[in-house]
Protein backbone atom coordinates (compact mmCIF):
# COMPACT_ATOMS: atom_id res chain seq x y z
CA UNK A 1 0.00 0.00 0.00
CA UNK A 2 2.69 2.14 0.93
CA UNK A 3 3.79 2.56 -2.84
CA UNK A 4 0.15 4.50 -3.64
CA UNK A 5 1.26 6.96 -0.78
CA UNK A 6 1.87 9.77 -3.25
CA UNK A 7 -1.10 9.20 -5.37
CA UNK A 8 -3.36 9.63 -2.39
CA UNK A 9 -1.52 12.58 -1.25
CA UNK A 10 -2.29 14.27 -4.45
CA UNK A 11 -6.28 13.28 -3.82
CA UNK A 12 -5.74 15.00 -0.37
CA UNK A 13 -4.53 18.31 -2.00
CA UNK A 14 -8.15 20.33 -2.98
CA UNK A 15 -8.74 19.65 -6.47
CA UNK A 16 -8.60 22.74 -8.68
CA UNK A 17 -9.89 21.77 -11.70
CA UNK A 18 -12.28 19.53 -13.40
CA UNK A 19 -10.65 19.52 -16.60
CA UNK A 20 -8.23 20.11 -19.61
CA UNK A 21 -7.83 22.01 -22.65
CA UNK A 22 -5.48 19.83 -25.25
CA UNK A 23 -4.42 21.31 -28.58
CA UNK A 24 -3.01 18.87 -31.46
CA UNK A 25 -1.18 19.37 -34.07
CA UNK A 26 -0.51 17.11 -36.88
CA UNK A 27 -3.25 15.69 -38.95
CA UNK A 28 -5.43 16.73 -36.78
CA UNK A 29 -5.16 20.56 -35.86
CA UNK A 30 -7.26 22.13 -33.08
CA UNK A 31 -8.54 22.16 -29.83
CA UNK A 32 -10.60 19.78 -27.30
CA UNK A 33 -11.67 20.13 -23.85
CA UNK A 34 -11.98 17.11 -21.32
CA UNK A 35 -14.64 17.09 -18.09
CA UNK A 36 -12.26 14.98 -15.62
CA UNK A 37 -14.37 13.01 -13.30
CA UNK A 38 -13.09 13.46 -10.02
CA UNK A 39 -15.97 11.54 -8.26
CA UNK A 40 -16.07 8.70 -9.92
CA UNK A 41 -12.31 8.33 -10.53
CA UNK A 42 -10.84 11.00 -8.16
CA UNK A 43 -7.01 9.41 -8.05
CA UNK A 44 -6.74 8.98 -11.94
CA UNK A 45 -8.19 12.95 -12.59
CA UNK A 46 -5.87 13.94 -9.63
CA UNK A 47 -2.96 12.76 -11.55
CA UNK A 48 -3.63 13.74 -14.65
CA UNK A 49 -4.17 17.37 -13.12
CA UNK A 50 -0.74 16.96 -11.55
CA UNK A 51 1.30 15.96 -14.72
CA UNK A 52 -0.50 18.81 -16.91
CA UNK A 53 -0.04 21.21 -14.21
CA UNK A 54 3.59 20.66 -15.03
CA UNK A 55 3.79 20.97 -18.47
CA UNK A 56 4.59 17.13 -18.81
CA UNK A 57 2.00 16.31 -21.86
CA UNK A 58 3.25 19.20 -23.96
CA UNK A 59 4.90 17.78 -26.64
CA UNK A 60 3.93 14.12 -26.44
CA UNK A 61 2.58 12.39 -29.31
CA UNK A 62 -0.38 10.09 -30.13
CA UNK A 63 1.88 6.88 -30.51
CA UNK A 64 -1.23 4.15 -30.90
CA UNK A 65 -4.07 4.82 -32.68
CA UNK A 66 -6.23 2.03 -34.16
CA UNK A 67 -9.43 2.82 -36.67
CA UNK A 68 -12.71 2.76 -35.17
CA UNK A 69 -11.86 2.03 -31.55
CA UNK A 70 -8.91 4.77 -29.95
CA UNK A 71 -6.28 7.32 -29.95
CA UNK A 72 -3.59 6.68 -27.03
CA UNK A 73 -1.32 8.99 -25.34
CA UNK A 74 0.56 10.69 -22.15
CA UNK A 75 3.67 8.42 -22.40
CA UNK A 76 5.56 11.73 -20.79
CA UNK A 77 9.08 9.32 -20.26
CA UNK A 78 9.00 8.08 -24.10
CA UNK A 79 6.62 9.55 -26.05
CA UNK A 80 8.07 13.26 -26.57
CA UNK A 81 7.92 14.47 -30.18
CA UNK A 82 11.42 14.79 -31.19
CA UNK A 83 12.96 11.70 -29.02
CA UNK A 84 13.49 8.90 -30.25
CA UNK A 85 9.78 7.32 -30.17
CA UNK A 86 10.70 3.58 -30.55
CA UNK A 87 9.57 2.94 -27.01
CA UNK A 88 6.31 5.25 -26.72
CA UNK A 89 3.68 3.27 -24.91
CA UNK A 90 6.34 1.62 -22.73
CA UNK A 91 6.49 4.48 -20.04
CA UNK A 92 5.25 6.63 -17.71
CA UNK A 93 5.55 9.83 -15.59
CA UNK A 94 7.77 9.99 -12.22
CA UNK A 95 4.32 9.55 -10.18
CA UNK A 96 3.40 6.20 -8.63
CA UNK A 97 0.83 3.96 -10.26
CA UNK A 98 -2.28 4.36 -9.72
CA UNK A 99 -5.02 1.73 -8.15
CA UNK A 100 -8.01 0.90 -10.38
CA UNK A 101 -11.18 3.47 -9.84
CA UNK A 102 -13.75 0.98 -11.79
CA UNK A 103 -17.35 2.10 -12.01
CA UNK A 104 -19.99 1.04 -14.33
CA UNK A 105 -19.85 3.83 -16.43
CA UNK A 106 -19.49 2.97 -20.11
CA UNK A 107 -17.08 2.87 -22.44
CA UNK A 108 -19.06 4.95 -24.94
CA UNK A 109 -17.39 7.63 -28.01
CA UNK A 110 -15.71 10.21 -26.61
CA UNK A 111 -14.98 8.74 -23.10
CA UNK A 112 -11.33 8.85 -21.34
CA UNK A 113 -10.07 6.05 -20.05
CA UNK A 114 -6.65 5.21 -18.19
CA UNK A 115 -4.35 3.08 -20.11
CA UNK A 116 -2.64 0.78 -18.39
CA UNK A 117 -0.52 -2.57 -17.91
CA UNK A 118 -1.62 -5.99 -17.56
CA UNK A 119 -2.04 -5.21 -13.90
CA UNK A 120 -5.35 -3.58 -13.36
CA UNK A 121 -3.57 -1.28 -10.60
CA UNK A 122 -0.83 0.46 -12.83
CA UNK A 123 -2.17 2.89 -14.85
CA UNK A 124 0.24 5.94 -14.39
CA UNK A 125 0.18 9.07 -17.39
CA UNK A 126 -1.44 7.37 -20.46
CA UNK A 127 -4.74 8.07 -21.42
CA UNK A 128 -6.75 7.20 -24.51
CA UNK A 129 -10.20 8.79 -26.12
CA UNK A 130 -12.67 6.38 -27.50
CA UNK A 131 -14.02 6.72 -31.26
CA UNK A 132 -16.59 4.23 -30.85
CA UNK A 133 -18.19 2.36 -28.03
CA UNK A 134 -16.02 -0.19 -26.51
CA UNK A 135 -18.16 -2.08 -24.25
CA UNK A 136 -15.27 -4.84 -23.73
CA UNK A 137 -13.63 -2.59 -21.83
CA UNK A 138 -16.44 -1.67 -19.34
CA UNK A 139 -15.31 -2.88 -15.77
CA UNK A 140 -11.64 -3.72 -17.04
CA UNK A 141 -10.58 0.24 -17.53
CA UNK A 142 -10.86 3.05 -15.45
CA UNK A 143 -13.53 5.89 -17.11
CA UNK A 144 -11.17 9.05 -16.41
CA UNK A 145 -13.13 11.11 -18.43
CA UNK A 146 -14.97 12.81 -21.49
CA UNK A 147 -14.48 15.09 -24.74
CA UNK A 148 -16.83 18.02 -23.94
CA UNK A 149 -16.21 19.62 -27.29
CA UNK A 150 -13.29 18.48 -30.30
CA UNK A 151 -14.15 15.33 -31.65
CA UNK A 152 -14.07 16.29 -34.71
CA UNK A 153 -10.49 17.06 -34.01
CA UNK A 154 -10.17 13.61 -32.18
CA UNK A 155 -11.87 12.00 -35.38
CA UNK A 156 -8.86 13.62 -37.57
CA UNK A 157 -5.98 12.21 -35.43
CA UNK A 158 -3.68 10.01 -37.70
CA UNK A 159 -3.95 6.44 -37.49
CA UNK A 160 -2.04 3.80 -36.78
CA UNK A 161 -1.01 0.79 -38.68
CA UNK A 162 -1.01 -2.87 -37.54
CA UNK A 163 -3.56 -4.21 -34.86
CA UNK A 164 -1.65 -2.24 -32.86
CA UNK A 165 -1.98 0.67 -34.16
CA UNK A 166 1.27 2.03 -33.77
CA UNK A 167 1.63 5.21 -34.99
CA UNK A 168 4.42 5.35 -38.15
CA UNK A 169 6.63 8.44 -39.55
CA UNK A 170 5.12 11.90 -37.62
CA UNK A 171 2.63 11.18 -34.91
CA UNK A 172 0.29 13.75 -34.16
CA UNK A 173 1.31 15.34 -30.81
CA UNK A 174 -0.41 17.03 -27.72
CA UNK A 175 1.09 20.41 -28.22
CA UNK A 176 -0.08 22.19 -25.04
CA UNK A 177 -2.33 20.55 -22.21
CA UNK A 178 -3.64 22.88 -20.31
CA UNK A 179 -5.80 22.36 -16.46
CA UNK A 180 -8.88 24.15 -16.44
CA UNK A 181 -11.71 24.82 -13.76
């Protein structure tokens, strides 16, 4: 338990937002604002906060993104537009990982949810947004969030190639994140 210490003292610090403003660049060019849900999923919002508040997403790119289901990103340790981007998807940030916040909430187009390892408890900084239902992942995922306004910009993000969707030449990237209230 002792290694979710920091994660929960982030939930103890008043949150000050209950969202984000991303803008993208790439094939896809605008911007599009998030509602975090910090009731439902109050230690995955909380850390999200934290690692915009410090400029962290700027710059990273959308490194998997498969047709008709999702665009991932947030890899802050590998997935920085410029690096070399070989291992994006294989990191995270410097916070701990974060326990698993399921609800029932669905899996529906536009929704945030936490990306994560095998292990349901170690989501850390990588995030995805749905472009179609996803229903398999309903009680598997944690539901972080939800595009208030920009899919059309999600809906232009470059895809992948692959099943896995990895993302080949120039991703599109996350060029500012920014916490709102």
């Amino acid at each position: 338990m002792f290694k979710y210490a920091a994660a929960f003292a982030i939930l103890a610090t008043p949150a000050l937002s209950n969202g984000l403003e991303i803008d993208i660049a790439g094939e896809a060019n605008g911007t599009i604002k998030i509602d975090l849900f910090e009731e439902t999923a109050p230690l995955h919002a909380a850390q999200i906060t934290a690692i915009a508040e410090t400029g962290a997403y700027d710059g990273v790119v959308f490194h998997r993104v498969i047709d008709g289901f999702m665009a991932q990103t947030g890899d802050v340790q590998n997935g920085k537009l410029g690096s070399d981007l070989s291992r994006a998807g294989t990191g995270g940030s410097d916070l701990p990982d974060i326990p698993a916040e399921f609800t029932d909430q669905p899996f529906e187009r536009g929704v945030i949810g936490m990306a994560r390892a095998q292990n349901p408890n170690s989501a850390n900084s990588q995030f995805f947004i749905m472009f179609e239902p996803g229903y398999f992942l309903n009680g598997q995922y944690t539901v972080v969030g939800e595009v208030t306004e920009g899919m059309d910009i999600v809906d232009a993000i470059k895809r992948g190639t692959g099943p896995n969707g990895s993302v080949i030449g120039e991703p599109d990237v996350m060029t500012a994140v920014r916490v709102t209230e």
